[in-house]
PDB file of N, CA and C in Angstrom:
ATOM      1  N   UNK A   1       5.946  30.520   0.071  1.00  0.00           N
ATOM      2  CA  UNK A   1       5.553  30.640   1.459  1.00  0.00           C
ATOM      3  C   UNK A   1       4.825  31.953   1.711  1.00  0.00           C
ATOM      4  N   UNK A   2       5.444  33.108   0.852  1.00  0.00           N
ATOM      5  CA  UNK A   2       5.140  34.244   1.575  1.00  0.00           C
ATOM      6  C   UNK A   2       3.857  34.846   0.570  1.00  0.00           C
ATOM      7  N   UNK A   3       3.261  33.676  -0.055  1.00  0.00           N
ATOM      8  CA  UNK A   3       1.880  34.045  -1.247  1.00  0.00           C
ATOM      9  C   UNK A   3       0.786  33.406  -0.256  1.00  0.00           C
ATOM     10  N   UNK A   4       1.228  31.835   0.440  1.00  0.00           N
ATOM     11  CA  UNK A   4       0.497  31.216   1.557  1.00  0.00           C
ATOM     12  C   UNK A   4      -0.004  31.963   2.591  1.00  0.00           C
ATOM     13  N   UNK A   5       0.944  32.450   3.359  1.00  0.00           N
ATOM     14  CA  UNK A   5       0.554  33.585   4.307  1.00  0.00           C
ATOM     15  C   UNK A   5      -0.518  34.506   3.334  1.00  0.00           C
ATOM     16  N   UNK A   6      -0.384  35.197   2.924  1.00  0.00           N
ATOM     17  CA  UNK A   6      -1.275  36.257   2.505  1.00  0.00           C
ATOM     18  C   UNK A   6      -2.357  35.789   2.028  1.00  0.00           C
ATOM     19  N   UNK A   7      -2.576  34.458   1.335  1.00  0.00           N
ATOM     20  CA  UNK A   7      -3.508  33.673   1.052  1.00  0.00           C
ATOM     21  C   UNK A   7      -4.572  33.001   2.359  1.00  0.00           C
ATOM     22  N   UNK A   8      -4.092  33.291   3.244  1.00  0.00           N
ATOM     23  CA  UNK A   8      -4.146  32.641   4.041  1.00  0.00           C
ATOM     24  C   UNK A   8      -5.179  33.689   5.539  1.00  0.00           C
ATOM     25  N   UNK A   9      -4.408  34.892   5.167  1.00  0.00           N
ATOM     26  CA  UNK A   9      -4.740  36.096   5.634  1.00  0.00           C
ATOM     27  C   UNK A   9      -5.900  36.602   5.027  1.00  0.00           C
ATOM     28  N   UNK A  10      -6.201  36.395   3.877  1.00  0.00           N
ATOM     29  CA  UNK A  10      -7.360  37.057   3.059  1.00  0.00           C
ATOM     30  C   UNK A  10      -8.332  36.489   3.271  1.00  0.00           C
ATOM     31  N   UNK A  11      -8.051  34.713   3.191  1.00  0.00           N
ATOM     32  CA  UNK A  11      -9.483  33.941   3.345  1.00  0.00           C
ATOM     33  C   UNK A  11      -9.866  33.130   4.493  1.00  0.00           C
ATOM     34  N   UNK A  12      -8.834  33.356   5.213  1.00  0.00           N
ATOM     35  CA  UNK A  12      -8.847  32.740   6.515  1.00  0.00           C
ATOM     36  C   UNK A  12      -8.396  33.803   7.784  1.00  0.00           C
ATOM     37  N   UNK A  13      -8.966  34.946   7.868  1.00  0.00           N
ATOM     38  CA  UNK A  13      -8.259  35.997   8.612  1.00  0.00           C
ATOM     39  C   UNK A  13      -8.174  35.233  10.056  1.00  0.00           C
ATOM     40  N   UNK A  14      -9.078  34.255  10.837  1.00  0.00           N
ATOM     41  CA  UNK A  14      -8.608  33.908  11.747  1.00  0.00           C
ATOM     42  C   UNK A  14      -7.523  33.012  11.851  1.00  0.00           C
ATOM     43  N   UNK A  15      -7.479  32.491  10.571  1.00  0.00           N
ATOM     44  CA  UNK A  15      -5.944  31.560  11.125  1.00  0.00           C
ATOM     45  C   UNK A  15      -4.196  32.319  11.514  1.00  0.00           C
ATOM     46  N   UNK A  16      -4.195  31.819  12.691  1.00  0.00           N
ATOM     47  CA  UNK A  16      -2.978  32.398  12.626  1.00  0.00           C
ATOM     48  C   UNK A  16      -1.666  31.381  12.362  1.00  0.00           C
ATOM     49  N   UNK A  17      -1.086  32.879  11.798  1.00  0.00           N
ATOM     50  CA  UNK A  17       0.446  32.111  10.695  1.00  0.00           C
ATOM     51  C   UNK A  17       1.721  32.734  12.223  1.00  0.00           C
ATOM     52  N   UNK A  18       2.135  31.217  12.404  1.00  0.00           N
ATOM     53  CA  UNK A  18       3.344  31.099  13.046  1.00  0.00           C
ATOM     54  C   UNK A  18       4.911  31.109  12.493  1.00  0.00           C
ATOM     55  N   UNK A  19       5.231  31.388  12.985  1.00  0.00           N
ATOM     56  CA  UNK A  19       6.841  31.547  12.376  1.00  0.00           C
ATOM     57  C   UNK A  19       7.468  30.808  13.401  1.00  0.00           C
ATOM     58  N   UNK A  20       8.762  29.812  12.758  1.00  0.00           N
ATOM     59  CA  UNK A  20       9.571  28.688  13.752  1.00  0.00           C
ATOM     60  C   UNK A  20      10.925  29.658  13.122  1.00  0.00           C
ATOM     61  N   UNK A  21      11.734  29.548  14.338  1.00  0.00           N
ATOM     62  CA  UNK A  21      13.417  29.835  13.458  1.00  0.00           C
ATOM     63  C   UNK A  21      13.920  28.914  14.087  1.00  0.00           C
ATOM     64  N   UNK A  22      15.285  28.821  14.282  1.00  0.00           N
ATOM     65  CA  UNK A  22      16.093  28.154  15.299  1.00  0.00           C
ATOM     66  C   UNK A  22      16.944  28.990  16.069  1.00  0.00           C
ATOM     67  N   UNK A  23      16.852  28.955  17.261  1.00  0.00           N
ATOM     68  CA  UNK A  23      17.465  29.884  18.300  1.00  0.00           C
ATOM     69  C   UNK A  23      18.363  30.503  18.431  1.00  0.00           C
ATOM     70  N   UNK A  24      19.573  29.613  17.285  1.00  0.00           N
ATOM     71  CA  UNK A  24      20.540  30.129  17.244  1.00  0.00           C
ATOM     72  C   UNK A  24      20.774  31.255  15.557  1.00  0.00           C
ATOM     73  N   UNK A  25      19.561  30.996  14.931  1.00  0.00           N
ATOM     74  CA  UNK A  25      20.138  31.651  13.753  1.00  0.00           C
ATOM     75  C   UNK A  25      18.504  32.362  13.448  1.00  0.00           C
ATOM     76  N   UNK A  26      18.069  33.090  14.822  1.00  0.00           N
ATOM     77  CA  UNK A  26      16.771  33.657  14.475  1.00  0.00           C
ATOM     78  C   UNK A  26      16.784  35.503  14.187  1.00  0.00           C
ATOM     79  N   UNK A  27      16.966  35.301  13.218  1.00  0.00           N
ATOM     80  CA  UNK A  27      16.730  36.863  12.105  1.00  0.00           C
ATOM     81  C   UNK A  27      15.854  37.206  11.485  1.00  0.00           C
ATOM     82  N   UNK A  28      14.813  36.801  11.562  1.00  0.00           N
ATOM     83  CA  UNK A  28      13.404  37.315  11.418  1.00  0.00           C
ATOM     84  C   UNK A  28      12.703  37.871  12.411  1.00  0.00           C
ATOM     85  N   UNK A  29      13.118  36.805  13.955  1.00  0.00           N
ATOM     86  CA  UNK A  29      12.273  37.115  15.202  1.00  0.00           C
ATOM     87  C   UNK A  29      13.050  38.413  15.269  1.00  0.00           C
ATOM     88  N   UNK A  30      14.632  38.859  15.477  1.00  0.00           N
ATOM     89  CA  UNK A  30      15.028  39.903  16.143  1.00  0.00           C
ATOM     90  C   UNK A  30      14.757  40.764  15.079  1.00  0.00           C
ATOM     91  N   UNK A  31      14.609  40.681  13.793  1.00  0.00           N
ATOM     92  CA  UNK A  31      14.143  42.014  12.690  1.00  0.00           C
ATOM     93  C   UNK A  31      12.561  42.421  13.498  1.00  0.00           C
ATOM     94  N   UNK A  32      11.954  41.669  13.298  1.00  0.00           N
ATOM     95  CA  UNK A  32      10.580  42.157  13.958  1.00  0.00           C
ATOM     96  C   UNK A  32      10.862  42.779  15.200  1.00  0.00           C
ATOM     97  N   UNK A  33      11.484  42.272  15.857  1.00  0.00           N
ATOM     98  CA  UNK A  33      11.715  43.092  17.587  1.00  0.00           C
ATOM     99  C   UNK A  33      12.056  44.676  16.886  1.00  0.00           C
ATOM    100  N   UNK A  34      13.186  44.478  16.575  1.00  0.00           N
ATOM    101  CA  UNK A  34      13.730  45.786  16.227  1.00  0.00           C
ATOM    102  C   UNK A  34      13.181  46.667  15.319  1.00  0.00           C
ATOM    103  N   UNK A  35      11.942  46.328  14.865  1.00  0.00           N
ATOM    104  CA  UNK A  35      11.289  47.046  13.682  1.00  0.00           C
ATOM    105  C   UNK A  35      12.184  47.627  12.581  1.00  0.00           C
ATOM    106  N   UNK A  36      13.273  46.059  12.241  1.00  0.00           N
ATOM    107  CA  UNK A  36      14.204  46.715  10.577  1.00  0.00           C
ATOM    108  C   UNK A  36      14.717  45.482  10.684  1.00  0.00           C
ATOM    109  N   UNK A  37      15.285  45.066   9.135  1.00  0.00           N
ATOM    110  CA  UNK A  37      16.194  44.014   9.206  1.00  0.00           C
ATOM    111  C   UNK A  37      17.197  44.491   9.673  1.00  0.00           C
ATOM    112  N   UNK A  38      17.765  43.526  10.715  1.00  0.00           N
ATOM    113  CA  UNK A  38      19.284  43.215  11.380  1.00  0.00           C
ATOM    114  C   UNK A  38      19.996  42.092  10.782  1.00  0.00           C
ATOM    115  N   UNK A  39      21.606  42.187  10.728  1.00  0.00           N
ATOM    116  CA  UNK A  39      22.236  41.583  10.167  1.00  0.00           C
ATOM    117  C   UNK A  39      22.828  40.590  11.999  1.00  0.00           C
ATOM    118  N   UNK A  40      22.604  39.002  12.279  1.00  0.00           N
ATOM    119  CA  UNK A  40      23.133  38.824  13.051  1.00  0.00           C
ATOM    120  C   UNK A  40      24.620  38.402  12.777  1.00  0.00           C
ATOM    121  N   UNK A  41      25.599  38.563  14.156  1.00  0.00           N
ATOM    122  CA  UNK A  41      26.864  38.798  13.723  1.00  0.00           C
ATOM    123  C   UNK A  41      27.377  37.014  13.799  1.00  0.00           C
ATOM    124  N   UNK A  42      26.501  36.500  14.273  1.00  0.00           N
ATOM    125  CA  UNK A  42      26.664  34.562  14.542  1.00  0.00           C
ATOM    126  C   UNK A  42      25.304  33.887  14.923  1.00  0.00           C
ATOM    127  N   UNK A  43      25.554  32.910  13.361  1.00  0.00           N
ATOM    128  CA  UNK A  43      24.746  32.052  13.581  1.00  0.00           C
ATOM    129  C   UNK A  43      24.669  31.003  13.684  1.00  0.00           C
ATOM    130  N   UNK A  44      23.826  30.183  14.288  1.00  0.00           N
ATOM    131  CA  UNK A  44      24.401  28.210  14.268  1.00  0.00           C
ATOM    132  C   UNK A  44      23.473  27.856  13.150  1.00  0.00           C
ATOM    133  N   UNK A  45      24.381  27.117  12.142  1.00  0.00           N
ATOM    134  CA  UNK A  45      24.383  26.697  10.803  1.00  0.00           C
ATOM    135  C   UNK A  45      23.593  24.925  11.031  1.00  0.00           C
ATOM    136  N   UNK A  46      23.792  24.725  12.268  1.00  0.00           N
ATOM    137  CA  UNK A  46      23.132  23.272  12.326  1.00  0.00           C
ATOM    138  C   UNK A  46      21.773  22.715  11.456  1.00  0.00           C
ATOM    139  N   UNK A  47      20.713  24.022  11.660  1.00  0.00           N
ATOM    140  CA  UNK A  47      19.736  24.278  10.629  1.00  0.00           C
ATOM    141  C   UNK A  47      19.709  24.812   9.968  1.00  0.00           C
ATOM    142  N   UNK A  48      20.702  23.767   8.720  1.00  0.00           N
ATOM    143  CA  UNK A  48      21.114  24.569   7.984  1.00  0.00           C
ATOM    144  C   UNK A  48      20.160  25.285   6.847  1.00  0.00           C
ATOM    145  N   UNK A  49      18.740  24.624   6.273  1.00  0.00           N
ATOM    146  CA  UNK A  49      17.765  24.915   6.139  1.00  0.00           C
ATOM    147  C   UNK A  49      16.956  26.644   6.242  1.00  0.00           C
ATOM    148  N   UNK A  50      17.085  27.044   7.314  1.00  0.00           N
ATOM    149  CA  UNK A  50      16.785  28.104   7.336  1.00  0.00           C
ATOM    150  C   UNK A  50      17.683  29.140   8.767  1.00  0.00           C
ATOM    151  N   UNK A  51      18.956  28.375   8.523  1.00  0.00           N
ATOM    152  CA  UNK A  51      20.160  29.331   9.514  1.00  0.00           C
ATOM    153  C   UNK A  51      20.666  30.957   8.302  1.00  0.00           C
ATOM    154  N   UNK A  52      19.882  32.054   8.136  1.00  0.00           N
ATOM    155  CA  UNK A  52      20.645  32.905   7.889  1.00  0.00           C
ATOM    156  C   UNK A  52      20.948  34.281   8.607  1.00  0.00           C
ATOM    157  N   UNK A  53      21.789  34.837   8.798  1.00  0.00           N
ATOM    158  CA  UNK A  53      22.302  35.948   9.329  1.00  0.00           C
ATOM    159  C   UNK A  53      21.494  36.987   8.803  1.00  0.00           C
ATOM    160  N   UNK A  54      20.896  37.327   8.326  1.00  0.00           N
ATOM    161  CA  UNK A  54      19.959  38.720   7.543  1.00  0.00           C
ATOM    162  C   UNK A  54      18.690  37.773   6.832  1.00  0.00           C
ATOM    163  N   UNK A  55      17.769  38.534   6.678  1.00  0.00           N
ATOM    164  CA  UNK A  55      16.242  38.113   6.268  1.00  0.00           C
ATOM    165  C   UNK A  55      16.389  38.934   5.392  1.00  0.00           C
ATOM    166  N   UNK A  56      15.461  38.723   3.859  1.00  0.00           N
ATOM    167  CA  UNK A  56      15.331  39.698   2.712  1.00  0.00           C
ATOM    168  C   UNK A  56      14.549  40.997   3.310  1.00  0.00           C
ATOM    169  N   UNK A  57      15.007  41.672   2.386  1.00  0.00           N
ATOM    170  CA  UNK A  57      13.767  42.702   2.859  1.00  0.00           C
ATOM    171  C   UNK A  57      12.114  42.897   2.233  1.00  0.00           C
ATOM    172  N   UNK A  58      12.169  42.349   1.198  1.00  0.00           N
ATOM    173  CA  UNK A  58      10.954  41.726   0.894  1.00  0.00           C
ATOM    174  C   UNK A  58      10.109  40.847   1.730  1.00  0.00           C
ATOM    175  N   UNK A  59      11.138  39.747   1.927  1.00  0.00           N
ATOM    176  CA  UNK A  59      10.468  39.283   3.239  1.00  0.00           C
ATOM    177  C   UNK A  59      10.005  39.431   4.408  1.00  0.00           C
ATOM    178  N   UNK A  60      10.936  40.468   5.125  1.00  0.00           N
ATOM    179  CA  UNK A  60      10.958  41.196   5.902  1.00  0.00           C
ATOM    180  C   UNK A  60       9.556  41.818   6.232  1.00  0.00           C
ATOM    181  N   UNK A  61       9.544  42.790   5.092  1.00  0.00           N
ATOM    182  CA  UNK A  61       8.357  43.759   4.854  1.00  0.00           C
ATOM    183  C   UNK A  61       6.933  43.371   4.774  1.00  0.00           C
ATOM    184  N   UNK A  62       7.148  42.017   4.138  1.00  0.00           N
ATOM    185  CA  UNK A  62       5.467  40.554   4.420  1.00  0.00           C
ATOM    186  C   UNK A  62       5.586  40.444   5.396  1.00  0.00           C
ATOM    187  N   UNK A  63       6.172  39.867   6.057  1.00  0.00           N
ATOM    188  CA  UNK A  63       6.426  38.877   7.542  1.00  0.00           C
ATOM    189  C   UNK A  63       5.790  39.836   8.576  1.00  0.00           C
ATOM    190  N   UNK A  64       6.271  41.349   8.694  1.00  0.00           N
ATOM    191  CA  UNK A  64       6.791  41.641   9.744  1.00  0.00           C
ATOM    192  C   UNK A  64       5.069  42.445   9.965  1.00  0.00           C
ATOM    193  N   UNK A  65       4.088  42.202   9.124  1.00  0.00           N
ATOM    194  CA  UNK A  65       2.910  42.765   8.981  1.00  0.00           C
ATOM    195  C   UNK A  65       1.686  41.371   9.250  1.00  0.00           C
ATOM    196  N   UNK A  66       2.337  39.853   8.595  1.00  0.00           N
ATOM    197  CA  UNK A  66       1.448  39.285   8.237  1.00  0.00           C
ATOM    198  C   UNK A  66       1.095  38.021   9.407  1.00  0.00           C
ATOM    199  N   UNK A  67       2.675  37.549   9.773  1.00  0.00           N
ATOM    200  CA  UNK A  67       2.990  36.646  10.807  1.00  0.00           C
ATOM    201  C   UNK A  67       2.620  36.900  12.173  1.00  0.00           C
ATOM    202  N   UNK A  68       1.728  36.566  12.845  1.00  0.00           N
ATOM    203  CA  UNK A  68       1.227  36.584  14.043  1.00  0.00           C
ATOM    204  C   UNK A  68       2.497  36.692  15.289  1.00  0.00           C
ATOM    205  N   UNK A  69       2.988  35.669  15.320  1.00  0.00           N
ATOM    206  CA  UNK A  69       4.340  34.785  16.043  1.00  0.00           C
ATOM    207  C   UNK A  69       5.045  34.513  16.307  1.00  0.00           C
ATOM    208  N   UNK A  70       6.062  34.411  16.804  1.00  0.00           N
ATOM    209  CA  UNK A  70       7.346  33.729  16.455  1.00  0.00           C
ATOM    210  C   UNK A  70       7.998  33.029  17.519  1.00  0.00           C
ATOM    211  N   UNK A  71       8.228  31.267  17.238  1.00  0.00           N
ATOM    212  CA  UNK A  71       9.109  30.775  18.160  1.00  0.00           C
ATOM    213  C   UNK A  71      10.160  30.046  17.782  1.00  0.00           C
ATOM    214  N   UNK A  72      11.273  30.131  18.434  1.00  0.00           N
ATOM    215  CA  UNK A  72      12.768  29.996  18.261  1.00  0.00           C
ATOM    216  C   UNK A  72      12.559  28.853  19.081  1.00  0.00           C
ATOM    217  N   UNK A  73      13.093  27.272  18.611  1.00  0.00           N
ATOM    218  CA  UNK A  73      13.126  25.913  18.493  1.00  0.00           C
ATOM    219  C   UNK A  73      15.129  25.644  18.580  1.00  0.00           C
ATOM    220  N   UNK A  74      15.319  25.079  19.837  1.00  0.00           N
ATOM    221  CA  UNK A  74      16.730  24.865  19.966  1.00  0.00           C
ATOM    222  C   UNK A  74      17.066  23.983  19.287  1.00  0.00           C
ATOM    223  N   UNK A  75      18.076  24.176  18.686  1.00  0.00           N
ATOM    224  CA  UNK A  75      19.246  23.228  17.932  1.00  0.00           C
ATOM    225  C   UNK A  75      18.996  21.514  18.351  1.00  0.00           C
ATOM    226  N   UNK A  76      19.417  21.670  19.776  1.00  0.00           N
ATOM    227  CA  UNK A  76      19.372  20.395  20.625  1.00  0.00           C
ATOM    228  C   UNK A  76      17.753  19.681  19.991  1.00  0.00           C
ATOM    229  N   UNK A  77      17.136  20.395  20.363  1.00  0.00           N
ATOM    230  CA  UNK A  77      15.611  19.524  19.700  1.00  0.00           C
ATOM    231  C   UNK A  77      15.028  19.182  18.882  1.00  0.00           C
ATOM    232  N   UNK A  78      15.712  20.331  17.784  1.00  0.00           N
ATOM    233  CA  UNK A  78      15.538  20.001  16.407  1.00  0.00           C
ATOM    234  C   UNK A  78      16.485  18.606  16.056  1.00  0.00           C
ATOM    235  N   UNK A  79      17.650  18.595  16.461  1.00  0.00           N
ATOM    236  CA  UNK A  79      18.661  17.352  16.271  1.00  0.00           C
ATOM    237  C   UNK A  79      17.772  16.421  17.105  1.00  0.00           C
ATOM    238  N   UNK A  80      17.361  16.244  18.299  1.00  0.00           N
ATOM    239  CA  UNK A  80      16.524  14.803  18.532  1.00  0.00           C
ATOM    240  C   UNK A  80      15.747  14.523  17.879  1.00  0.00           C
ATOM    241  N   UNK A  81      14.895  15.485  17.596  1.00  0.00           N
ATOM    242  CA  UNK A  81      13.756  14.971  16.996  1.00  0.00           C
ATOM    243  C   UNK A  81      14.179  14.453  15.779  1.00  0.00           C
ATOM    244  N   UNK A  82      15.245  14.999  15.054  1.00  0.00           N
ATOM    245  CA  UNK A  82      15.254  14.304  13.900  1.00  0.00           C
ATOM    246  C   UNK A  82      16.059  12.797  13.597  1.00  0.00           C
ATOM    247  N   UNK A  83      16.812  12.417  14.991  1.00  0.00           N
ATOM    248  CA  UNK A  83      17.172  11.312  15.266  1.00  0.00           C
ATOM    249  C   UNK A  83      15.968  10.340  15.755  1.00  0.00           C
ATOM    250  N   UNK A  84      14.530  11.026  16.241  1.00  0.00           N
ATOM    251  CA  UNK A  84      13.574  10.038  16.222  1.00  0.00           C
ATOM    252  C   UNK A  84      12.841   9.518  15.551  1.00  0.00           C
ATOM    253  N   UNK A  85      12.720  10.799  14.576  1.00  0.00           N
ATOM    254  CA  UNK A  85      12.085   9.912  13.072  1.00  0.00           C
ATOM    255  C   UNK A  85      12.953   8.879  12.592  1.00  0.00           C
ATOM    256  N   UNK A  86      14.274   8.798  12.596  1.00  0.00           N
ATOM    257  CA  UNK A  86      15.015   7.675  11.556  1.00  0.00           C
ATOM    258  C   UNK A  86      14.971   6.160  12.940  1.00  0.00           C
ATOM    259  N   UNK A  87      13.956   6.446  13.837  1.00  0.00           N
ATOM    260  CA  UNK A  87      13.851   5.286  14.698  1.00  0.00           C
ATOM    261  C   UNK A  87      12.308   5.041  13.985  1.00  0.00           C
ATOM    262  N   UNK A  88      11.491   5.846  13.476  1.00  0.00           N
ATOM    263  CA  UNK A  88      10.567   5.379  12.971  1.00  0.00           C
ATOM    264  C   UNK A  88      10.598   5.009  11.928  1.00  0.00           C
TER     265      UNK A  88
END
């Protein structure tokens, strides 16, 4: 992911790279706020996919330079939506 972004940045400087978390387990958005990784003290595991309490710092250190964005996607919507695909 984090070779895409930069790939992405080099040859496509106008595209911008968005970042999704989930609202309840967003530790990338509040590392960027805070300019450092933060460890959050609770997270909702529902997504479970990408629910973690701390971001690498490698990652961190790409992201927090390369990622345009960031929006936090509720639990609740992520769970419908994924009850609407299995209707499709």
């Amino acid at each position: 992911m984090l070779n895409l972004i930069t790939y992405f940045k080099e040859f496509s400087p106008k595209t911008k790279i968005i970042g999704v978390e989930p609202t309840g387990a967003s530790s990338m958005y509040q590392s960027v706020i805070n300019k450092q990784v933060v460890t959050l003290d609770n997270i909702d595991k529902f997504v479970d996919g990408t629910s973690v309490a701390r971001v690498g710092d490698i990652t961190f250190n790409i992201a927090k330079d390369k990622v345009d964005d960031y929006i936090q996607v509720d639990e609740g919507a992520v769970c419908s939506t994924i009850l609407d695909m299995y209707v499709l």
